[in-house]
N, C-alpha and C. Protein backbone atom coordinates (compact mmCIF):
# COMPACT_ATOMS: atom_id res chain seq x y z
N UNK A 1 0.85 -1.18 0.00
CA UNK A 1 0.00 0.00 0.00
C UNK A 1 0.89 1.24 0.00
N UNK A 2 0.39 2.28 -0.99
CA UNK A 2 1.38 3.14 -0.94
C UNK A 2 1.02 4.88 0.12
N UNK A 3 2.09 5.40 0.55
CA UNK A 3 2.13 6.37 1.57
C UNK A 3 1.12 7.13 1.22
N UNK A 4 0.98 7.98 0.26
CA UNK A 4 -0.47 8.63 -0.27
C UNK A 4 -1.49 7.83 0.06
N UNK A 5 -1.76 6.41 -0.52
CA UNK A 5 -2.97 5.62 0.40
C UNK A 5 -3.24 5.84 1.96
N UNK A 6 -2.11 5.33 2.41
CA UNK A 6 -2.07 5.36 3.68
C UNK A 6 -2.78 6.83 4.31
N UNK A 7 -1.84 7.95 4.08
CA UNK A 7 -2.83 8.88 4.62
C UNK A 7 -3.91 9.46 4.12
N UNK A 8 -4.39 8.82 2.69
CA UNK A 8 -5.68 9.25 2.68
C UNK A 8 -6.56 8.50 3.24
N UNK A 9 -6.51 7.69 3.47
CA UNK A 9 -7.05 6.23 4.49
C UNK A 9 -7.30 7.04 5.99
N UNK A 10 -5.96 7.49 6.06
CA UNK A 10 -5.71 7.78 7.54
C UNK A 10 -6.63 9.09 7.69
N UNK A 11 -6.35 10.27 7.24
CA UNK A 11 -6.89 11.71 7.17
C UNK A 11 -9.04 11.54 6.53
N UNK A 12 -9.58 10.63 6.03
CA UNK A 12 -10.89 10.21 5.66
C UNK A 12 -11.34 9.96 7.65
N UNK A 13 -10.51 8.85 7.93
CA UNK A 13 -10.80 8.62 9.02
C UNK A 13 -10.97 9.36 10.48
N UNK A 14 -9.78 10.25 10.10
CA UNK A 14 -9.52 11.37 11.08
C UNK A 14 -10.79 12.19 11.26
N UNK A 15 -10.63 12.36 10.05
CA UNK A 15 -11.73 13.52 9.42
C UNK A 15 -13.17 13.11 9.86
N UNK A 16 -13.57 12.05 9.55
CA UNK A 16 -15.32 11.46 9.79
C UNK A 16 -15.15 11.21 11.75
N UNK A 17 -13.84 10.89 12.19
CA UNK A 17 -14.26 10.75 13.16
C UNK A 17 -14.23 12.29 14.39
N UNK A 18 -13.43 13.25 14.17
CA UNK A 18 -13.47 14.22 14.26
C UNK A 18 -14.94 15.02 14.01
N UNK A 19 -15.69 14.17 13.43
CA UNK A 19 -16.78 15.43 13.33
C UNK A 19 -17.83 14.69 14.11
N UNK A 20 -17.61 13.76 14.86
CA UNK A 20 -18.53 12.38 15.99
C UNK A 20 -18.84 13.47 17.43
N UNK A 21 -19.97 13.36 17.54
CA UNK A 21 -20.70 13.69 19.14
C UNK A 21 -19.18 13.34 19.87
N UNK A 22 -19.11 11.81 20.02
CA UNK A 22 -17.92 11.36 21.00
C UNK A 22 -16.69 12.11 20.78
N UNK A 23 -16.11 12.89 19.74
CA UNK A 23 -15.25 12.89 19.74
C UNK A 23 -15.41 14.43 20.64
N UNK A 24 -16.31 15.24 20.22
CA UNK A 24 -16.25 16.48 21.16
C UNK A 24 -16.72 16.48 22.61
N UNK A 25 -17.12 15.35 22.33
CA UNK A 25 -17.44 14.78 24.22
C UNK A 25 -16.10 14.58 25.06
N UNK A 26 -15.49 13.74 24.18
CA UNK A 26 -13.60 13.59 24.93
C UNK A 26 -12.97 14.97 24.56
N UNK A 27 -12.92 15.76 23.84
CA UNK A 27 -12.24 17.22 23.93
C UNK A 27 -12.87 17.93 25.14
N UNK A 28 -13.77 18.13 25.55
CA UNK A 28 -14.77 18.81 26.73
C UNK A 28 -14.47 18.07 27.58
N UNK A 29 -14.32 16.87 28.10
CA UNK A 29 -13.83 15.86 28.81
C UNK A 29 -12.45 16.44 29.29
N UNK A 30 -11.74 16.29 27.86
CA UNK A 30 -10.22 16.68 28.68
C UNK A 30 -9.91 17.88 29.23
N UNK A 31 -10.77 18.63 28.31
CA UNK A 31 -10.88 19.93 29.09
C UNK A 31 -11.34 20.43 30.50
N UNK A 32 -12.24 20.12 30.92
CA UNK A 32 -13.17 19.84 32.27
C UNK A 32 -11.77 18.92 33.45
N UNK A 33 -11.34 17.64 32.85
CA UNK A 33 -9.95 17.14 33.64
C UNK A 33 -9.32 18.04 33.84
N UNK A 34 -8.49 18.54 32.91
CA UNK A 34 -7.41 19.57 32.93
C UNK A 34 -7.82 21.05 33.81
N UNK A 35 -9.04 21.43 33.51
CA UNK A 35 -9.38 22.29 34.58
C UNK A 35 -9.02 22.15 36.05
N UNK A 36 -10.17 21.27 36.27
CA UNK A 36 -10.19 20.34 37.35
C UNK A 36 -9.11 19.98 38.57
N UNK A 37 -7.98 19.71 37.54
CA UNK A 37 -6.57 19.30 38.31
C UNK A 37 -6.05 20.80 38.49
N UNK A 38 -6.32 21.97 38.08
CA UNK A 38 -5.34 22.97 38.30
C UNK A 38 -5.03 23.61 39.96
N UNK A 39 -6.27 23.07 40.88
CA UNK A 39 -5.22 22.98 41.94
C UNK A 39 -4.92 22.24 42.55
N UNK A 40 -4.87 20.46 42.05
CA UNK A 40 -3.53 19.89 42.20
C UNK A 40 -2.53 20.07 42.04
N UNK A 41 -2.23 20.87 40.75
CA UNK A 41 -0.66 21.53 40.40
C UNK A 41 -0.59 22.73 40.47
N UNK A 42 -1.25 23.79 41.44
CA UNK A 42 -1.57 24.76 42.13
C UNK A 42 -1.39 25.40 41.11
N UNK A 43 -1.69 25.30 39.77
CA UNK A 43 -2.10 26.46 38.69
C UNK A 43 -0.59 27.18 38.27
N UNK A 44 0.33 25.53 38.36
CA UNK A 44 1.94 25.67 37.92
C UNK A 44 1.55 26.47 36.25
N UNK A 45 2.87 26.77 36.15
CA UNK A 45 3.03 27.05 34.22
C UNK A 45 2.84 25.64 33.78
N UNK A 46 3.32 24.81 34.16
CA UNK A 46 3.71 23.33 33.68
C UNK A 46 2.57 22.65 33.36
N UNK A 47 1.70 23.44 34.17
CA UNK A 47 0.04 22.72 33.91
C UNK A 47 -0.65 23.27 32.67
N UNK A 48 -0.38 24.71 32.75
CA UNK A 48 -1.07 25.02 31.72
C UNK A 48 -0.51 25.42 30.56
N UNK A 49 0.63 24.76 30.57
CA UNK A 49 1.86 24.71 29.06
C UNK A 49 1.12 23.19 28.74
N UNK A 50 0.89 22.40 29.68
CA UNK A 50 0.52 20.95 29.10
C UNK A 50 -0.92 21.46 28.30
N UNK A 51 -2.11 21.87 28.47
CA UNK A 51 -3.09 22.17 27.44
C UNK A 51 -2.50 23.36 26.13
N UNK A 52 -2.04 23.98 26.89
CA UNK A 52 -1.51 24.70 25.80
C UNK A 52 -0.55 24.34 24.13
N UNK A 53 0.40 23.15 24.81
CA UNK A 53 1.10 22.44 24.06
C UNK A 53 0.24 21.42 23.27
N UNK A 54 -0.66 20.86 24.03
CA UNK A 54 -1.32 19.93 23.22
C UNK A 54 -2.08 20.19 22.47
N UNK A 55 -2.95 21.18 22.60
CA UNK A 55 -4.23 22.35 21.57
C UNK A 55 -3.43 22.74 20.34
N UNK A 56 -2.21 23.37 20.33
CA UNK A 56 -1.80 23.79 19.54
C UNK A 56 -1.02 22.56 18.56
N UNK A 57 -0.30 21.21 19.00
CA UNK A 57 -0.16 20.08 18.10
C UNK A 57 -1.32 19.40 17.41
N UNK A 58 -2.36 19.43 18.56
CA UNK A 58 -3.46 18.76 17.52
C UNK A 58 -4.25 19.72 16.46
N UNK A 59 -4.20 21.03 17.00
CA UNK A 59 -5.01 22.07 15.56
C UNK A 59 -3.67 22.17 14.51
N UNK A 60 -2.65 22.10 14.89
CA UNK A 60 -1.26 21.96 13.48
C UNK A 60 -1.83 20.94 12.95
N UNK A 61 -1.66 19.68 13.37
CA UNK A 61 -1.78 18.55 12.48
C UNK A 61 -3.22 18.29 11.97
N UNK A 62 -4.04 18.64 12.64
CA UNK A 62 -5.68 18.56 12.11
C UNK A 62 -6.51 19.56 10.95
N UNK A 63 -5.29 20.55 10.98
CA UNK A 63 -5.24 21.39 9.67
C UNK A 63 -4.99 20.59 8.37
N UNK A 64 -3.78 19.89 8.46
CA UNK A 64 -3.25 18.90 7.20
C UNK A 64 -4.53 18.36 6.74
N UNK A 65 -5.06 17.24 7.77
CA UNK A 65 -5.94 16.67 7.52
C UNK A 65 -6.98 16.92 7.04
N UNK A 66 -7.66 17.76 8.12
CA UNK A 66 -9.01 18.03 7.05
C UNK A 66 -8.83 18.85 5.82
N UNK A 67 -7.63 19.47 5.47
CA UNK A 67 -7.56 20.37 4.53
C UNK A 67 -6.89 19.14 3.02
N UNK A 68 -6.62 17.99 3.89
CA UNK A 68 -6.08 16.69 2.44
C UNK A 68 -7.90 15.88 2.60
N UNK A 69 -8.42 16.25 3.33
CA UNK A 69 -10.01 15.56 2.78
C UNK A 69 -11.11 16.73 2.27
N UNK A 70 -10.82 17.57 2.62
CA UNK A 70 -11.28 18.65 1.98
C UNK A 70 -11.23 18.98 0.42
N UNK A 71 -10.03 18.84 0.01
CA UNK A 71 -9.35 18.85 -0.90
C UNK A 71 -10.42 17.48 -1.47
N UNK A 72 -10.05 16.55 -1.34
CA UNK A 72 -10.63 15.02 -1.83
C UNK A 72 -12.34 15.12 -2.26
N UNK A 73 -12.62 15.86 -0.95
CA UNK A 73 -13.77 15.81 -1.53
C UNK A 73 -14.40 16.88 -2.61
N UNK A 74 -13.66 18.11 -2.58
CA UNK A 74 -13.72 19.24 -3.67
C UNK A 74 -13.37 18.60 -4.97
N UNK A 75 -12.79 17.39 -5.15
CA UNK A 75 -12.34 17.43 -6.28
C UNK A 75 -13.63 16.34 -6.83
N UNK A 76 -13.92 15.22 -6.44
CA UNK A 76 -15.28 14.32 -6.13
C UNK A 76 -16.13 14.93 -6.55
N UNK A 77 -16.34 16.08 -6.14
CA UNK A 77 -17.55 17.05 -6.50
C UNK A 77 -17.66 17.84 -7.62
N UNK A 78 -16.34 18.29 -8.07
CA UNK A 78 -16.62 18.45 -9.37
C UNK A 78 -16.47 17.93 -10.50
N UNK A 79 -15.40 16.54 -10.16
CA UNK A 79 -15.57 15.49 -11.25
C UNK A 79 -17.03 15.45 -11.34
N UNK A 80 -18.02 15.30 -10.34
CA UNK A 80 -19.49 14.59 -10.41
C UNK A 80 -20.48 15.55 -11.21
N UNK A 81 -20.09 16.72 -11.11
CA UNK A 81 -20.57 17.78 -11.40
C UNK A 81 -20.49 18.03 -12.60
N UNK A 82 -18.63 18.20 -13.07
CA UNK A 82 -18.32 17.76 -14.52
C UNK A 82 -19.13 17.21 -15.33
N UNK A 83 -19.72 15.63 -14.74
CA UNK A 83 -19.93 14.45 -15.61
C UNK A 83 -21.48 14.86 -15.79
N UNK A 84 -22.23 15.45 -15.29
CA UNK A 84 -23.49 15.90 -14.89
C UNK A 84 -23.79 17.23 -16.21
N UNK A 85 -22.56 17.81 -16.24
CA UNK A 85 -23.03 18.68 -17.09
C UNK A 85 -22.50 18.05 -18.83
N UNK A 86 -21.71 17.44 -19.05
CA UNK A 86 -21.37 16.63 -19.85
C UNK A 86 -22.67 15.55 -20.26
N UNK A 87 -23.57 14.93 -19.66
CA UNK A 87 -24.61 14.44 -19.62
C UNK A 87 -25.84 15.18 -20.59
N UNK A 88 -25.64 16.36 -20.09
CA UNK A 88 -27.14 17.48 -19.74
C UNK A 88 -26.96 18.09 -21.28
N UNK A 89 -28.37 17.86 -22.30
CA UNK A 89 -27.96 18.53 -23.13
C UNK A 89 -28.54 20.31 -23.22
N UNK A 90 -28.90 20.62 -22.09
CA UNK A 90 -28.92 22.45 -22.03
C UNK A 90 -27.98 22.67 -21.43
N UNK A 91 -26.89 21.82 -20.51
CA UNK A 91 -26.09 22.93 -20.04
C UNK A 91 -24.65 22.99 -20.65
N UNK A 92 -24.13 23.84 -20.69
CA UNK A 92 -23.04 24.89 -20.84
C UNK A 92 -21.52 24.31 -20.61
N UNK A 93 -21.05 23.97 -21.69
CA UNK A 93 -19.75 23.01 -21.08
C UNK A 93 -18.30 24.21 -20.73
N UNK A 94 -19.02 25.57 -21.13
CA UNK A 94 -17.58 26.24 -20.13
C UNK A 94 -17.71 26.38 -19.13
N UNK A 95 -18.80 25.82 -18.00
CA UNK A 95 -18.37 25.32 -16.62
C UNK A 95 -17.89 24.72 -16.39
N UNK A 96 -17.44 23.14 -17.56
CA UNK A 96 -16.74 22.13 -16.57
C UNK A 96 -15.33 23.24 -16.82
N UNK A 97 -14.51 22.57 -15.67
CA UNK A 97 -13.57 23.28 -15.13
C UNK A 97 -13.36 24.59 -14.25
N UNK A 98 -14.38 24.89 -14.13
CA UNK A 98 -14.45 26.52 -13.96
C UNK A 98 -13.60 26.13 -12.51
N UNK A 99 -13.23 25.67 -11.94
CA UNK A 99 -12.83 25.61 -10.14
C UNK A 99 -11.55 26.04 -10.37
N UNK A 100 -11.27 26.04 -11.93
CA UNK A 100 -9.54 26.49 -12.41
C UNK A 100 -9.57 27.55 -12.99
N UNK A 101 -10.52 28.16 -13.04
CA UNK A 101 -10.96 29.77 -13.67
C UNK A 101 -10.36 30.70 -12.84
N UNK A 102 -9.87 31.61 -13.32
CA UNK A 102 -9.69 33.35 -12.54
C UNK A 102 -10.72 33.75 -11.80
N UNK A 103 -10.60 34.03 -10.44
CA UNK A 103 -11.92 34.98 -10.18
C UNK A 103 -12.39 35.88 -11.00
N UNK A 104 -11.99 36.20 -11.67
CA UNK A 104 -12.68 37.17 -13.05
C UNK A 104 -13.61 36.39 -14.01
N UNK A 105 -13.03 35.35 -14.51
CA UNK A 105 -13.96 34.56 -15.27
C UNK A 105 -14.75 34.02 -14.37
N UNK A 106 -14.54 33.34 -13.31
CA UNK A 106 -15.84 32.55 -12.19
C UNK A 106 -16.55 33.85 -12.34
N UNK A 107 -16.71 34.90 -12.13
CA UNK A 107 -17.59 35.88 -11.93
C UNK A 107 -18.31 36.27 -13.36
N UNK A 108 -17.72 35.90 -13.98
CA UNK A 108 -18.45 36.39 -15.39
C UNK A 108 -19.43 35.37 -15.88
N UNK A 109 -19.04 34.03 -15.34
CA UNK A 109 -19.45 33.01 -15.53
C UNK A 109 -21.17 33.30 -14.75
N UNK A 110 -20.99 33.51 -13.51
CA UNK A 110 -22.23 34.00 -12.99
C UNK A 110 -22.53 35.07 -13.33
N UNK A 111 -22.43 36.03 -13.68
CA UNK A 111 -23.34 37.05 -14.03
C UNK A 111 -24.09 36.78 -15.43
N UNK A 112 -23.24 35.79 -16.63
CA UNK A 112 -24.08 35.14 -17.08
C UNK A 112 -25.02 34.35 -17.09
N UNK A 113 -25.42 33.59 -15.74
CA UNK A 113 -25.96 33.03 -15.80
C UNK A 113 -27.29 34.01 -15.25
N UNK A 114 -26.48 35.01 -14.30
CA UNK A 114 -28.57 35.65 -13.87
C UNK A 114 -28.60 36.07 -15.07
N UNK A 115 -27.92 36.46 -15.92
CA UNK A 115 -28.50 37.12 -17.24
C UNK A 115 -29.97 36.21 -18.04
N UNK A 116 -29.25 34.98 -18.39
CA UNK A 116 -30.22 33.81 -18.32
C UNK A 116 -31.24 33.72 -17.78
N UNK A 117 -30.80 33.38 -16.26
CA UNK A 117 -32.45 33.35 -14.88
C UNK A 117 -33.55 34.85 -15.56
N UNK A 118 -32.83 35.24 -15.80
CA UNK A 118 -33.36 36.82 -15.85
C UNK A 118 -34.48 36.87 -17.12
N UNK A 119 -33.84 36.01 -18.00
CA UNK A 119 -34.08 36.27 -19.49
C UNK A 119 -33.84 37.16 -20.51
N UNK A 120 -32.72 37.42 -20.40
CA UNK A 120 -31.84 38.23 -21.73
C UNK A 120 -30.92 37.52 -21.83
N UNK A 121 -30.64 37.83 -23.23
CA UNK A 121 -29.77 36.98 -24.08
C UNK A 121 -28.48 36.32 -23.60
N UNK A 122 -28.37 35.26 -23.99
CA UNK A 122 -26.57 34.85 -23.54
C UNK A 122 -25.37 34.66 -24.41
N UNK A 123 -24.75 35.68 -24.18
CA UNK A 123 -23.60 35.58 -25.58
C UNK A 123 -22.84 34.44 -25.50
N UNK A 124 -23.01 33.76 -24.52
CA UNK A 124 -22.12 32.29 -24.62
C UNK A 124 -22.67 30.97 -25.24
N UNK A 125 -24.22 31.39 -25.47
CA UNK A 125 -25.10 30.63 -26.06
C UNK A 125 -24.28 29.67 -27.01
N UNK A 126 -24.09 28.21 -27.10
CA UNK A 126 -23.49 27.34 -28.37
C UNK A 126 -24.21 26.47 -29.27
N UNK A 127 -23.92 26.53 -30.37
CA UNK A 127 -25.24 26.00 -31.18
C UNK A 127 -24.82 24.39 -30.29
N UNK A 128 -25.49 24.08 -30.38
CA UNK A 128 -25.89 21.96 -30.04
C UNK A 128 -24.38 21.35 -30.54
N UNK A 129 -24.32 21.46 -31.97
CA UNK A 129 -23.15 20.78 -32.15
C UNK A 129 -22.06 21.23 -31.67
N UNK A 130 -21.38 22.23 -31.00
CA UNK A 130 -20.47 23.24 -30.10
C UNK A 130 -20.23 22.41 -28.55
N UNK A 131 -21.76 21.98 -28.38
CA UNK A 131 -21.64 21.61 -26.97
C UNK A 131 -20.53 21.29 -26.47
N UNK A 132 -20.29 19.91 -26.83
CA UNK A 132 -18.67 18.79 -26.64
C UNK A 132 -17.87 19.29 -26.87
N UNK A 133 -16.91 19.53 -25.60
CA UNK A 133 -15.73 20.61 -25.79
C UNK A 133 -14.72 19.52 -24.98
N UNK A 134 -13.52 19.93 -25.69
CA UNK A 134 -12.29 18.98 -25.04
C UNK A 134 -11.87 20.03 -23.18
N UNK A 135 -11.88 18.93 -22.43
CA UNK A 135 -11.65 19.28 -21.23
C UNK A 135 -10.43 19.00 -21.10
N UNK A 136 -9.16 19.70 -20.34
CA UNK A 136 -7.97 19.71 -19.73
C UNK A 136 -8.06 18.89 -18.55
N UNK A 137 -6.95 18.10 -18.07
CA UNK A 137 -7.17 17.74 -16.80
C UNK A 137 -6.74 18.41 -15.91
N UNK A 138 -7.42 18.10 -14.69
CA UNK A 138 -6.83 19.21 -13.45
C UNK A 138 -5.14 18.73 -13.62
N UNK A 139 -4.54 20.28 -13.43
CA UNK A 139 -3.25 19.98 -12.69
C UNK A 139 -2.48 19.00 -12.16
């Protein structure tokens, strides 16, 4: 199994379980402990470098993660989306890709379209046979 597997395996998992009742039950948990004990360790630095140290390793590394399933699933979604409009014979094949567009074109892209909702004309209009357009792959 290769290392990319592995942590997408790993970071899916992270990720679904991170967003569990239980899991914010044991963060509030440790939190409520760690309170709790501060005058056992009469409210040392040492006590509260230990939450401090640990909050800040697990939001470093829990960034990676949800931001490598995040990613996974942004891309899922517009393959699906892609294939959906590729399908559809009214819609508009200079959306597929648009997630690789300039904010200038994403925006033009919508204002064409209320133009549409609206009902005035669309200069992007393609006759039928135009539709099927060669797509680039992502990056």
């Amino acid at each position: 199994m290769s290392q990319k597997n592995i942590f997408t395996r790993f970071s899916s998992g992270v990720s679904h379980a991170a967003g569990k009742p239980l899991a914010f039950g044991t963060a509030l948990l440790g939190v409520v402990v760690w309170a709790v004990s501060g005058p056992f360790f009469g409210f040392s630095e040492t006590w509260q470098l230990v939450v401090n140290t640990s909050t800040t390793i697990v939001t470093f590394l829990m960034v990676f993660v949800l931001q490598n399933t995040q990613n996974r699933d942004s891309e899922a979604l517009h393959a699906k989306l892609d294939d959906l409009i590729l399908t559809s014979k009214t819609a508009r094949n200079d959306f597929i890709g648009a997630e690789r567009l300039s904010e200038h074109e994403i925006k033009q892209l919508h204002q064409d379209v209320e133009r549409a909702a609206n009902g005035a004309p669309d200069d992007n209009n393609q006759p039928e046979s135009d539709l099927r357009t060669t797509v680039s792959p992502a990056p």
